[in-house]
C-alpha atoms as a PDB file:
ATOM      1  CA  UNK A   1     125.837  65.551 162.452  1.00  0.00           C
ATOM      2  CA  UNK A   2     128.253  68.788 161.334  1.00  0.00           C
ATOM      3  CA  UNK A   3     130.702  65.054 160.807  1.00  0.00           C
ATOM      4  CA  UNK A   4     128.554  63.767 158.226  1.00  0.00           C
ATOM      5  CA  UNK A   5     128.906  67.444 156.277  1.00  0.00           C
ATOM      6  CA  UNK A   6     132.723  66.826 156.574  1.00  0.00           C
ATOM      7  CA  UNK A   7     132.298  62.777 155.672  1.00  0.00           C
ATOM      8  CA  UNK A   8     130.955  64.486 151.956  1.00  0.00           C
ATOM      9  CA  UNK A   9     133.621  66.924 151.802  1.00  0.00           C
ATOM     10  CA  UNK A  10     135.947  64.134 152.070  1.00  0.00           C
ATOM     11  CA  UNK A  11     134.763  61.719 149.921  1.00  0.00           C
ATOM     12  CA  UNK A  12     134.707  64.130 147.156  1.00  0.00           C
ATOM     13  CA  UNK A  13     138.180  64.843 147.592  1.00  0.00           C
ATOM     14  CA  UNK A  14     139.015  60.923 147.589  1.00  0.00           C
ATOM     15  CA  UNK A  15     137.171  60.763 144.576  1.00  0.00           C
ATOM     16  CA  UNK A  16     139.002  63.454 142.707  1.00  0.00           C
ATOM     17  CA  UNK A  17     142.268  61.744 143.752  1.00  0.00           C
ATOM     18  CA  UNK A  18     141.494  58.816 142.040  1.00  0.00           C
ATOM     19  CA  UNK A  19     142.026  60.355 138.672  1.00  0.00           C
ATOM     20  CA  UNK A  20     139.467  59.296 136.739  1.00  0.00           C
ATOM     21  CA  UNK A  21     136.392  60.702 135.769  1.00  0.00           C
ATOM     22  CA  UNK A  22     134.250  57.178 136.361  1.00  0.00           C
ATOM     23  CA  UNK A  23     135.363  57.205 139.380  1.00  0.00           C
ATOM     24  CA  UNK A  24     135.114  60.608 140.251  1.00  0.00           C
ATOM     25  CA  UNK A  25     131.577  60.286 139.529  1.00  0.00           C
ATOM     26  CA  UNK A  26     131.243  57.257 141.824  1.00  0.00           C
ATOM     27  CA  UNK A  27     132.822  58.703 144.819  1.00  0.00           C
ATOM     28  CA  UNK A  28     130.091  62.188 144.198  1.00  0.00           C
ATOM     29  CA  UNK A  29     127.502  59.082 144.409  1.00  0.00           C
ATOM     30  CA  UNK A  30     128.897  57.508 147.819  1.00  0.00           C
ATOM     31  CA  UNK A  31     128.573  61.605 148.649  1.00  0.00           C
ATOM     32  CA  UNK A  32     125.152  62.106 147.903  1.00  0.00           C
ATOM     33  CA  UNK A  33     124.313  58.752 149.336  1.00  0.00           C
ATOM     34  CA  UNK A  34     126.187  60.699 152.657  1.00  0.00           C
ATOM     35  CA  UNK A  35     123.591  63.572 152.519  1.00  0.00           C
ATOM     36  CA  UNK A  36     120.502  60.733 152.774  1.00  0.00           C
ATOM     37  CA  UNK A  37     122.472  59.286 155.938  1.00  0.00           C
ATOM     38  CA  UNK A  38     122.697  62.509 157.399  1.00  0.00           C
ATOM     39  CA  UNK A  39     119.053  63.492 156.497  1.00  0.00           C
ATOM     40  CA  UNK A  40     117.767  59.773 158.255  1.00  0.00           C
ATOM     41  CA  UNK A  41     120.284  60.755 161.399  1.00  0.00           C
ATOM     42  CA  UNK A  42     118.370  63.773 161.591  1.00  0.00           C
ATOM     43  CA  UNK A  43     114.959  62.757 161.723  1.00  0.00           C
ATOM     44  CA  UNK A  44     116.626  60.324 164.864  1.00  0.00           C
ATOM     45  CA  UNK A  45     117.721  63.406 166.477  1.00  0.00           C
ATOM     46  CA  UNK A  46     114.498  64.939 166.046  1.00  0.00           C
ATOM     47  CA  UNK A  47     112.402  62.288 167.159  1.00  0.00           C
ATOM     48  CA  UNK A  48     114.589  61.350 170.466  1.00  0.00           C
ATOM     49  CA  UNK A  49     113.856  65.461 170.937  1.00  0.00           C
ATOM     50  CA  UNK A  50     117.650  65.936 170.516  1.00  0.00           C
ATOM     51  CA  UNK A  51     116.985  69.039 168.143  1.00  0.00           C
ATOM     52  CA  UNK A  52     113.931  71.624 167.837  1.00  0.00           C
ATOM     53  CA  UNK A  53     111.696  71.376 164.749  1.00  0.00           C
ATOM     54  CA  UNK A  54     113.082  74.853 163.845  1.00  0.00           C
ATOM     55  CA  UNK A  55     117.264  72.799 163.449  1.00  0.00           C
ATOM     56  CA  UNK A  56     115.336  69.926 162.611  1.00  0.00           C
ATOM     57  CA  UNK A  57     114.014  72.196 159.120  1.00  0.00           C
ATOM     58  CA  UNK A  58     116.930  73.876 158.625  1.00  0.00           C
ATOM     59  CA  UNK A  59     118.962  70.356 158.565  1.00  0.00           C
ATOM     60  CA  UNK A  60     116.570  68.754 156.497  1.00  0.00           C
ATOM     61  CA  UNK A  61     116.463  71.447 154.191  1.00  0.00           C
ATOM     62  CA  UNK A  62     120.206  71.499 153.914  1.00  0.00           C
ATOM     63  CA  UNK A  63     120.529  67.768 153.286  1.00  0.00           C
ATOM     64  CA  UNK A  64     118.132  67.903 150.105  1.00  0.00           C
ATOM     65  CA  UNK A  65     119.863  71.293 148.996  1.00  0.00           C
ATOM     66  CA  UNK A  66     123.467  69.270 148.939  1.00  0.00           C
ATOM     67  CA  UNK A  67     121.812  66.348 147.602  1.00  0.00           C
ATOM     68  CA  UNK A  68     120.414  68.253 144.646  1.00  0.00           C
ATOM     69  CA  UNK A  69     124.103  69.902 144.361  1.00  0.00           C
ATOM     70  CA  UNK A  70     126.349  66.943 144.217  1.00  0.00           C
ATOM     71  CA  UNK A  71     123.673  65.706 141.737  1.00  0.00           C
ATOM     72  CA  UNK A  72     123.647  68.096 139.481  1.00  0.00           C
ATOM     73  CA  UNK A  73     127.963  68.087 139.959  1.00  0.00           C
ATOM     74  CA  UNK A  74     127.304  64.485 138.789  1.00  0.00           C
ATOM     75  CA  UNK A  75     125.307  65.342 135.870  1.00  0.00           C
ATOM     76  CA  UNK A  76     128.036  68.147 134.455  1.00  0.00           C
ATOM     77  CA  UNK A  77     130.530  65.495 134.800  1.00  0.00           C
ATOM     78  CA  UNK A  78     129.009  62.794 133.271  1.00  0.00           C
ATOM     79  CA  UNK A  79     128.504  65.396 130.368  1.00  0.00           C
ATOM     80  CA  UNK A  80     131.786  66.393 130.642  1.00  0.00           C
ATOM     81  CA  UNK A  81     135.091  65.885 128.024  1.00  0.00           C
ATOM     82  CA  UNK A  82     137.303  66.112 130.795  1.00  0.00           C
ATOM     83  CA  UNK A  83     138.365  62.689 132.318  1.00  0.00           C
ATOM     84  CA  UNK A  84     140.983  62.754 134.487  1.00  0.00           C
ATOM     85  CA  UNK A  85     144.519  62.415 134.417  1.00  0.00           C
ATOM     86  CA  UNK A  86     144.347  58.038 133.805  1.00  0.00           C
ATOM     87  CA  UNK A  87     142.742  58.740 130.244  1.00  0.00           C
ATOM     88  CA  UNK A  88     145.886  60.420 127.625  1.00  0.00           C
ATOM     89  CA  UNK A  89     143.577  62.698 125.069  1.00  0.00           C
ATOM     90  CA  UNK A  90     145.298  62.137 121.715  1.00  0.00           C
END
């Protein structure tokens, strides 16, 4: 699971590489779709008794906390003037 954290991380940064602010924006949604992946491979964990209910809450909580962060990074961007190196300002 501590993968999937990384697996947002990195799509984030592919996503700023890309130059654009569209796209940016897309790659924070593959991210936040990430967090629901790792929030459904946690409630596997917990029911095959892989993880107490005390890591089970903590993850869970965690998940929705990123998920609320990258979409609230997605709303300042989508507000945002800046778009990325592919767009020339004039």
């Amino acid at each position: 699971m501590v993968g999937s954290f990384g697996l947002i991380m990195d799509t984030i940064a592919e996503g700023f590489d890309r130059d654009g602010n569209k796209e940016f924006i897309n790659f924070v949604s593959f991210s936040k779709g990430s967090a629901s992946d790792l929030k459904s491979q946690t409630f596997r964990a917990f029911d095959k008794i892989l993880i107490t209910e005390e890591q089970f809450n903590k993850l869970i909580n965690m998940c929705e906390l990123e998920k609320n962060k990258i979409g609230a990074f997605m709303y300042y961007f989508k507000k945002s003037e800046i778009k990325g190196q592919k767009i020339k300002r004039n």
